[in-house]
C-alpha atoms as a PDB file:
ATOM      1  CA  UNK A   1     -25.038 -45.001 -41.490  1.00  0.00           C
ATOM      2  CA  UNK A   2     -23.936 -48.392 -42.481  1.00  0.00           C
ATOM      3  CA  UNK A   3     -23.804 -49.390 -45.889  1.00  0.00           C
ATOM      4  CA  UNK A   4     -24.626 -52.836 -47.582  1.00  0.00           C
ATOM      5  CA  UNK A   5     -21.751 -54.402 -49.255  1.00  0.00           C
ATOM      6  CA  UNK A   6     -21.443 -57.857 -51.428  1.00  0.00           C
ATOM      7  CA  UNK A   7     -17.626 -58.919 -51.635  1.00  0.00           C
ATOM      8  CA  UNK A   8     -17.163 -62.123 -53.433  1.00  0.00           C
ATOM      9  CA  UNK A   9     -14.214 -64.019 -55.110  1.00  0.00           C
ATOM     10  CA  UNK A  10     -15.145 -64.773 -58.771  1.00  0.00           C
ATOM     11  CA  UNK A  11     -13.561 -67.022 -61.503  1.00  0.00           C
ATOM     12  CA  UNK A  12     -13.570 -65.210 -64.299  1.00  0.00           C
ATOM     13  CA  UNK A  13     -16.090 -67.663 -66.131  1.00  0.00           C
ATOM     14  CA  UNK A  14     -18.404 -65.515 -63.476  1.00  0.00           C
ATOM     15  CA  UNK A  15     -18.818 -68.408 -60.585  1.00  0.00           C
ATOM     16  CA  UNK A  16     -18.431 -67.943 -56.582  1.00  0.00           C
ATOM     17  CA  UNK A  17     -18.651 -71.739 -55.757  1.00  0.00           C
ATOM     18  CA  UNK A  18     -17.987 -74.235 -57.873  1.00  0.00           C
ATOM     19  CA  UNK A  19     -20.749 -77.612 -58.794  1.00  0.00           C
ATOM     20  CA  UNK A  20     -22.962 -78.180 -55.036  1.00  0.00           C
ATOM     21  CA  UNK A  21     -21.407 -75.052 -53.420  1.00  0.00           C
ATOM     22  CA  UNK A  22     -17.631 -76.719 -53.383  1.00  0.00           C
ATOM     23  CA  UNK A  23     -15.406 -73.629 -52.349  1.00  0.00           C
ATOM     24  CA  UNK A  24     -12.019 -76.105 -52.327  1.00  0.00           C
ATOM     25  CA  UNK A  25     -10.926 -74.096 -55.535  1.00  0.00           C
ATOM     26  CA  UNK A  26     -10.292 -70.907 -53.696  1.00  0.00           C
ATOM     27  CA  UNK A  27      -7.788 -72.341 -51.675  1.00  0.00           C
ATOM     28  CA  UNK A  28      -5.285 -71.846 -54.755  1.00  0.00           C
ATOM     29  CA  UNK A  29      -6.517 -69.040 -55.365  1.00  0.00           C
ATOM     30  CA  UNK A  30      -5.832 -66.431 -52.099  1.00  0.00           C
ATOM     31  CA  UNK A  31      -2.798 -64.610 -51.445  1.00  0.00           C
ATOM     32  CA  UNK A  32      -1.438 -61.174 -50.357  1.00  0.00           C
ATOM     33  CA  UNK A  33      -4.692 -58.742 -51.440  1.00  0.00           C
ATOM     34  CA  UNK A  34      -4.100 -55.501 -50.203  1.00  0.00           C
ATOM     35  CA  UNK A  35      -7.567 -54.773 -50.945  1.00  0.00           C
ATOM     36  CA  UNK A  36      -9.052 -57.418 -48.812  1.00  0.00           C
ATOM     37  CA  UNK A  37      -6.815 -56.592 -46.463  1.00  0.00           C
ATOM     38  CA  UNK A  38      -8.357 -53.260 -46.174  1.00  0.00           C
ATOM     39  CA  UNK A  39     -11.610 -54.292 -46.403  1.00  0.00           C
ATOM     40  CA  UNK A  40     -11.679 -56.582 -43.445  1.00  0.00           C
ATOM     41  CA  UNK A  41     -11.150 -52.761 -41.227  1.00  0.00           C
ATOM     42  CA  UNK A  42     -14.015 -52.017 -42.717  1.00  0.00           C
ATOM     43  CA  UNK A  43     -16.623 -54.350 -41.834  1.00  0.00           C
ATOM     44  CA  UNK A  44     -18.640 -53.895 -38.600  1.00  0.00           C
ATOM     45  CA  UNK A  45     -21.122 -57.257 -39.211  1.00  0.00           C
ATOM     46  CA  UNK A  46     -21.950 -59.812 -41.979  1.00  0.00           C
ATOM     47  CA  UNK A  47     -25.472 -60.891 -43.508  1.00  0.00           C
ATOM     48  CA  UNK A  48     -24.912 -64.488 -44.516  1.00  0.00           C
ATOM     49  CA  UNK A  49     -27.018 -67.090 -46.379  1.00  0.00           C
ATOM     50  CA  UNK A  50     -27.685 -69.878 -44.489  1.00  0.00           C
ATOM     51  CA  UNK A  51     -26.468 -72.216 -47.318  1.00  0.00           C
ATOM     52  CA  UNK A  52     -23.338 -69.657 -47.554  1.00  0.00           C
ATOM     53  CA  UNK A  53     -23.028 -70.279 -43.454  1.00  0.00           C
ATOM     54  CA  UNK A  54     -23.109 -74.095 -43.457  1.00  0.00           C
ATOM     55  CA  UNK A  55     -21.003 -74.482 -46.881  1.00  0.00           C
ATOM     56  CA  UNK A  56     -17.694 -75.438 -48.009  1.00  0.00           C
ATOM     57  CA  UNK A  57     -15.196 -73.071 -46.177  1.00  0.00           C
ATOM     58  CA  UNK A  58     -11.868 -74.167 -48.312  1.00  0.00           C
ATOM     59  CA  UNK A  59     -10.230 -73.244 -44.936  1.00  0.00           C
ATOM     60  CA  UNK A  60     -12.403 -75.509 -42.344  1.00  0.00           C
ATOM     61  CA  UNK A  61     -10.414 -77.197 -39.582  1.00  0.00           C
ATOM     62  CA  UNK A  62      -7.377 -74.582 -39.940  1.00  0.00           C
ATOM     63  CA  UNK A  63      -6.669 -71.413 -37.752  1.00  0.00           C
ATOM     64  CA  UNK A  64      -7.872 -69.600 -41.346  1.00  0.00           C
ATOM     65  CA  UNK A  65     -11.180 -71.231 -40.857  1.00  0.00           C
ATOM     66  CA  UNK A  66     -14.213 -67.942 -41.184  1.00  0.00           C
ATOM     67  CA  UNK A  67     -14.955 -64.878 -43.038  1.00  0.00           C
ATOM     68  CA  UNK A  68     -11.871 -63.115 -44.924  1.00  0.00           C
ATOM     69  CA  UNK A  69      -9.255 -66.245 -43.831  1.00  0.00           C
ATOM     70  CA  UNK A  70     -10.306 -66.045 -40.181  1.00  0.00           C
ATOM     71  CA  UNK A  71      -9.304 -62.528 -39.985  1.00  0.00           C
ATOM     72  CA  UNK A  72     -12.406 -61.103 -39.626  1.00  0.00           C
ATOM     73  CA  UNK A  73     -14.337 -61.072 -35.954  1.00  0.00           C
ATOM     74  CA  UNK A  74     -17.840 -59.902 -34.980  1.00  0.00           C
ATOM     75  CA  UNK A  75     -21.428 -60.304 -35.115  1.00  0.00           C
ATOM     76  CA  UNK A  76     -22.807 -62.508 -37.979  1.00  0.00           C
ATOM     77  CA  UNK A  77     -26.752 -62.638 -38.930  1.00  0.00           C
ATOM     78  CA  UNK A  78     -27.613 -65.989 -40.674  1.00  0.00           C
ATOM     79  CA  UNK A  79     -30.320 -65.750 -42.813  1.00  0.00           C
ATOM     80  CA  UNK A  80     -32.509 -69.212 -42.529  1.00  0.00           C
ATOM     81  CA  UNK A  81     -36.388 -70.289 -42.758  1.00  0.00           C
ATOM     82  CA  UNK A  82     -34.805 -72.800 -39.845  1.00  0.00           C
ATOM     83  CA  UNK A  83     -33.789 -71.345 -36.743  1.00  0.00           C
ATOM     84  CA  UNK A  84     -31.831 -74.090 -34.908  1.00  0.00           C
ATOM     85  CA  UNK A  85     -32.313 -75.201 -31.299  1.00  0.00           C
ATOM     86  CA  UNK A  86     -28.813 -74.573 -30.583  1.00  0.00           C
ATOM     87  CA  UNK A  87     -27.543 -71.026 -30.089  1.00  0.00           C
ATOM     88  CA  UNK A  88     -23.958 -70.122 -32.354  1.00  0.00           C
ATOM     89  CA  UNK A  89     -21.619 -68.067 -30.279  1.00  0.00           C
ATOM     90  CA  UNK A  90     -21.515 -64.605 -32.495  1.00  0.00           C
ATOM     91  CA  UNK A  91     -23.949 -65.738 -34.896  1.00  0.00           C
ATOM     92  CA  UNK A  92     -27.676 -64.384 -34.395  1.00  0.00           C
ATOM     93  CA  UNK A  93     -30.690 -66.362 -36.673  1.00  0.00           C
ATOM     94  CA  UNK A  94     -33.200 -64.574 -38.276  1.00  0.00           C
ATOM     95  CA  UNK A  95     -35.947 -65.313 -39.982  1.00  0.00           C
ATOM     96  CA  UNK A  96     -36.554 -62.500 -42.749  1.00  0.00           C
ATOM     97  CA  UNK A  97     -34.504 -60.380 -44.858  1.00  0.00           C
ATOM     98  CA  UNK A  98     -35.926 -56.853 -43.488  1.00  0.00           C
ATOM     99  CA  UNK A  99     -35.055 -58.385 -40.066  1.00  0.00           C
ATOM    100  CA  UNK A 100     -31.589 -59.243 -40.621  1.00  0.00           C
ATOM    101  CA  UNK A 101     -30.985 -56.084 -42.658  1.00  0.00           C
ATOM    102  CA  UNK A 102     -32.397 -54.101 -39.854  1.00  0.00           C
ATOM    103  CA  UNK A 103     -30.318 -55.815 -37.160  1.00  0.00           C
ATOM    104  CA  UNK A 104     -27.147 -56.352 -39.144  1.00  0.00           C
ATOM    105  CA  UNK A 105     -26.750 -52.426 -39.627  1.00  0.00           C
ATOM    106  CA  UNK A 106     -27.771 -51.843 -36.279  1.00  0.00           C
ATOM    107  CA  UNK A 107     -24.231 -53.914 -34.908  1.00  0.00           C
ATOM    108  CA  UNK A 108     -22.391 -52.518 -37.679  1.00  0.00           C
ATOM    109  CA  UNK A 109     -21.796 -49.072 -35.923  1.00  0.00           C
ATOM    110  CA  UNK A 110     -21.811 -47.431 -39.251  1.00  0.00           C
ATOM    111  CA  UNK A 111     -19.494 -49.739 -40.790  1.00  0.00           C
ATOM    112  CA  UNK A 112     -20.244 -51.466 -43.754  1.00  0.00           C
ATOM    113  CA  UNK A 113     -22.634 -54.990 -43.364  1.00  0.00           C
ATOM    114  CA  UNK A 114     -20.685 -57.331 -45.980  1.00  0.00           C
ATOM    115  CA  UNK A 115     -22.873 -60.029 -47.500  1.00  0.00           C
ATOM    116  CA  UNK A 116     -21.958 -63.303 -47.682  1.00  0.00           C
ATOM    117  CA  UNK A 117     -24.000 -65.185 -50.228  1.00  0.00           C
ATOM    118  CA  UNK A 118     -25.471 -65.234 -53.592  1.00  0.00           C
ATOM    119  CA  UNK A 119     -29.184 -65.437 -52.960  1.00  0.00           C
ATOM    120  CA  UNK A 120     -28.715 -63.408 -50.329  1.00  0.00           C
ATOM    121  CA  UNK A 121     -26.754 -60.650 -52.172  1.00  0.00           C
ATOM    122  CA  UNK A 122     -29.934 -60.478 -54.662  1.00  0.00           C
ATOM    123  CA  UNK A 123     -32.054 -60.851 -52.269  1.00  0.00           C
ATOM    124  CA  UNK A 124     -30.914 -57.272 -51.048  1.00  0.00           C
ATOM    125  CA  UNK A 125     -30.462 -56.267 -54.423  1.00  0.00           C
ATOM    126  CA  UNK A 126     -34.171 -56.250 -55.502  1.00  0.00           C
ATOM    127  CA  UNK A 127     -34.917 -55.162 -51.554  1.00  0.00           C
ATOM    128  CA  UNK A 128     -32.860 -52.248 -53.187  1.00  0.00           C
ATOM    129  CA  UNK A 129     -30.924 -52.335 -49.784  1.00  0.00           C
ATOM    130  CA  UNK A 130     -27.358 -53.158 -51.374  1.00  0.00           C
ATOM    131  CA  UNK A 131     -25.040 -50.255 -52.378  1.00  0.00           C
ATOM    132  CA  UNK A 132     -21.816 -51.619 -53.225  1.00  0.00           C
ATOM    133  CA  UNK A 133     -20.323 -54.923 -54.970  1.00  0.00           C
ATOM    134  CA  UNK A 134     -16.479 -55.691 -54.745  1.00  0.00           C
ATOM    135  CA  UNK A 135     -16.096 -58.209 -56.760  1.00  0.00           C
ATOM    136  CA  UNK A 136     -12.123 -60.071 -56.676  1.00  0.00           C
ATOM    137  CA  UNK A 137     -11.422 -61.706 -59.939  1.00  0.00           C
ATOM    138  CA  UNK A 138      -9.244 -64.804 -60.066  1.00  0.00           C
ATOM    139  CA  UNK A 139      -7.423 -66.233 -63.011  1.00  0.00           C
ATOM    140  CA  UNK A 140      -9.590 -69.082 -63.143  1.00  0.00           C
ATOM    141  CA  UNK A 141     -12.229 -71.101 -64.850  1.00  0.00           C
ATOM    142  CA  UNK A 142     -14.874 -73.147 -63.252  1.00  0.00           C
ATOM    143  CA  UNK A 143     -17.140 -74.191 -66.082  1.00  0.00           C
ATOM    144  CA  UNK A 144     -20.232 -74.544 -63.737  1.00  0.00           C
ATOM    145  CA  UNK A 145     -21.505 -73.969 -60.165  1.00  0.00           C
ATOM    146  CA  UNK A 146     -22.953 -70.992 -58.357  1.00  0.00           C
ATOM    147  CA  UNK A 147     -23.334 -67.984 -59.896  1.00  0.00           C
ATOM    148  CA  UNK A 148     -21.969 -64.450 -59.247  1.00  0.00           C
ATOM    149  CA  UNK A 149     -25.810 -63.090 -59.638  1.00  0.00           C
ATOM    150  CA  UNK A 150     -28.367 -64.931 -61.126  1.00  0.00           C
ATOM    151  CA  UNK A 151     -31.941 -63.436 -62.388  1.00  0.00           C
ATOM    152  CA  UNK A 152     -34.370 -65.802 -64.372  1.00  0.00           C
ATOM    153  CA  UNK A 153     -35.483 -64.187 -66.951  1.00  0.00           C
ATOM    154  CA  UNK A 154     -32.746 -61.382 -66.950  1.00  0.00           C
ATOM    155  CA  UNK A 155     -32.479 -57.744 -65.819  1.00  0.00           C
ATOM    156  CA  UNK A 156     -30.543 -54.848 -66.131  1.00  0.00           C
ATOM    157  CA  UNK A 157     -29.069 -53.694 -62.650  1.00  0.00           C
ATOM    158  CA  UNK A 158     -26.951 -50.670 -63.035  1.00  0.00           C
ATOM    159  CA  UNK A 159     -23.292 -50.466 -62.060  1.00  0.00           C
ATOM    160  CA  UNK A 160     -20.958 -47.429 -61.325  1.00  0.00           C
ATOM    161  CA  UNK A 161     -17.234 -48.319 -60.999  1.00  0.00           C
ATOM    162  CA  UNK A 162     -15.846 -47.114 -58.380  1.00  0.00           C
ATOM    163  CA  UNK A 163     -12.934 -48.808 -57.891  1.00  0.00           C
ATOM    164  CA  UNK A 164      -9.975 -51.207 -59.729  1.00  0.00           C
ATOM    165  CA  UNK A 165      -6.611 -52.661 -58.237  1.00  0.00           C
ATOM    166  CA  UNK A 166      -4.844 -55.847 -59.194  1.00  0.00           C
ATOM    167  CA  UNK A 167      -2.677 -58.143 -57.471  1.00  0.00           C
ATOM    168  CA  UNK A 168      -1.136 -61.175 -58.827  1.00  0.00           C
ATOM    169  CA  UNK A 169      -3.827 -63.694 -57.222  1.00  0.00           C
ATOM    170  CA  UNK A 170      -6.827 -61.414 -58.432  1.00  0.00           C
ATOM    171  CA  UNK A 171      -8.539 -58.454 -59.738  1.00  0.00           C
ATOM    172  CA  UNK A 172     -10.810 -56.157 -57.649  1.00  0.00           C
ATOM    173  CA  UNK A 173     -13.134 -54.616 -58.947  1.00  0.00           C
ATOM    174  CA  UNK A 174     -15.594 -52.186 -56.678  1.00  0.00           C
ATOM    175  CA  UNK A 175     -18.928 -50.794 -57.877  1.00  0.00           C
ATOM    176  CA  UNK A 176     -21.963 -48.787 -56.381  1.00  0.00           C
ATOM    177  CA  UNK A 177     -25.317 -49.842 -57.417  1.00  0.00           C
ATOM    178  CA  UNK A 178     -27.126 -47.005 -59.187  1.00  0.00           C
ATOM    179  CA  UNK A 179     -30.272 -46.706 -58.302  1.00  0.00           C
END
C-alpha cells in the first residue's frame, strides 16, 4: 500500500519558500543529494497544492523545470477549489483532499504519494493520512516566507527519526509520524 510522504527543502530558519512563495533561493542551494536521488525511484504520484503547482519553480523555462529538477515523471493530483477549463497533460484536478488522497494512492502502485505543498502537507497531517516527512536542510537563512508547518495556535505532532545523511548542499532528515 502506498504511503504518504512530505519531502521539502528547508532553510534552516525553518522556511520552504521565501516572502509571496519566491522559490529563486533554492536555485543555490541544489546539488549532488544522494538522498533525493533515491527518493525520486521511489515516488509513484504527487499530491500538490494548487498554490505549490502554479508557484515559483526556481527552475522554470530550463530542461530542470518540475518536481525533483525535472527528474521526476508521472501522474500529479492538484489540489484546487478551481478546476480549470483546460485539461494539464499528467496533471488530474480535484476538488477535495479525501479525493485526491484516494486517487493519488490509487496511481501510485504502492509507491510512495510525495506531497508537494505546505497547506497541503497539514492538510494530510490532521486528515492523519501522512506517514513520513523528509525534510532536506540547507545552510541557509530566509528570515521570512512560507513555513515548513504552520498550526495557529500550536500543537504537538509527534516525530520518530528514522533517518539522517548529509551532503555538502544539505541535511536530510527523514521521520515517521507517530500516531
Amino acid at each position: 500500500m502506498s504511503k504518504m510522504l512530505y519531502s521539502v527543502t528547508m532553510s534552516l530558519d525553518g522556511f520552504i519558500a521565501g516572502p509571496g512563495g519566491d522559490m529563486s533561493w533554492l536555485a543555490d542551494h541544489l546539488g549532488p543529494n544522494p538522498t533525493a536521488d533515491e527518493l525520486v525511484g521511489e515516488i509513484g504520484a504527487l499530491l500538490v497544492g494548487n498554490r505549490t503547482f502554479r508557484g515559483d519553480d526556481p527552475n522554470r523555462g530550463t530542461d530542470s523545470e518540475g518536481a525533483f529538477g525535472g527528474r521526476w515523471t508521472g501522474p500529479q493530483f492538484v489540489l484546487t477549489h478551481h478546476i480549470p477549463d483546460t485539461p494539464v497533460p499528467g496533471v488530474t484536478f480535484v476538488g477535495d483532499l479525501d479525493g485526491g488522497v484516494t486517487a493519488a494512492k490509487a496511481a501510485a502502485g504502492g509507491k510512495y504519494v510525495n506531497i508537494l505543498g505546505a497547506h497541503t502537507a497539514r492538510q494530510c497531517l490532521e486528515a492523519g493520512v501522512l506517514d513520513e516527512i523528509l525534510v532536506f536542510v540547507a545552510p541557509v537563512m530566509l528570515g521570512d516566507g512560507v513555513r515548513l508547518f504552520d498550526h495557529p495556535g500550536g500543537t504537538n505532532i509527534r516525530l520518530e527519526r528514522v533517518g539522517l545523511a548529509h551532503t555538502p548542499h544539505a541535511t536530510s532528515i527523514r521521520f515517521r509520524v507517530v500516531r
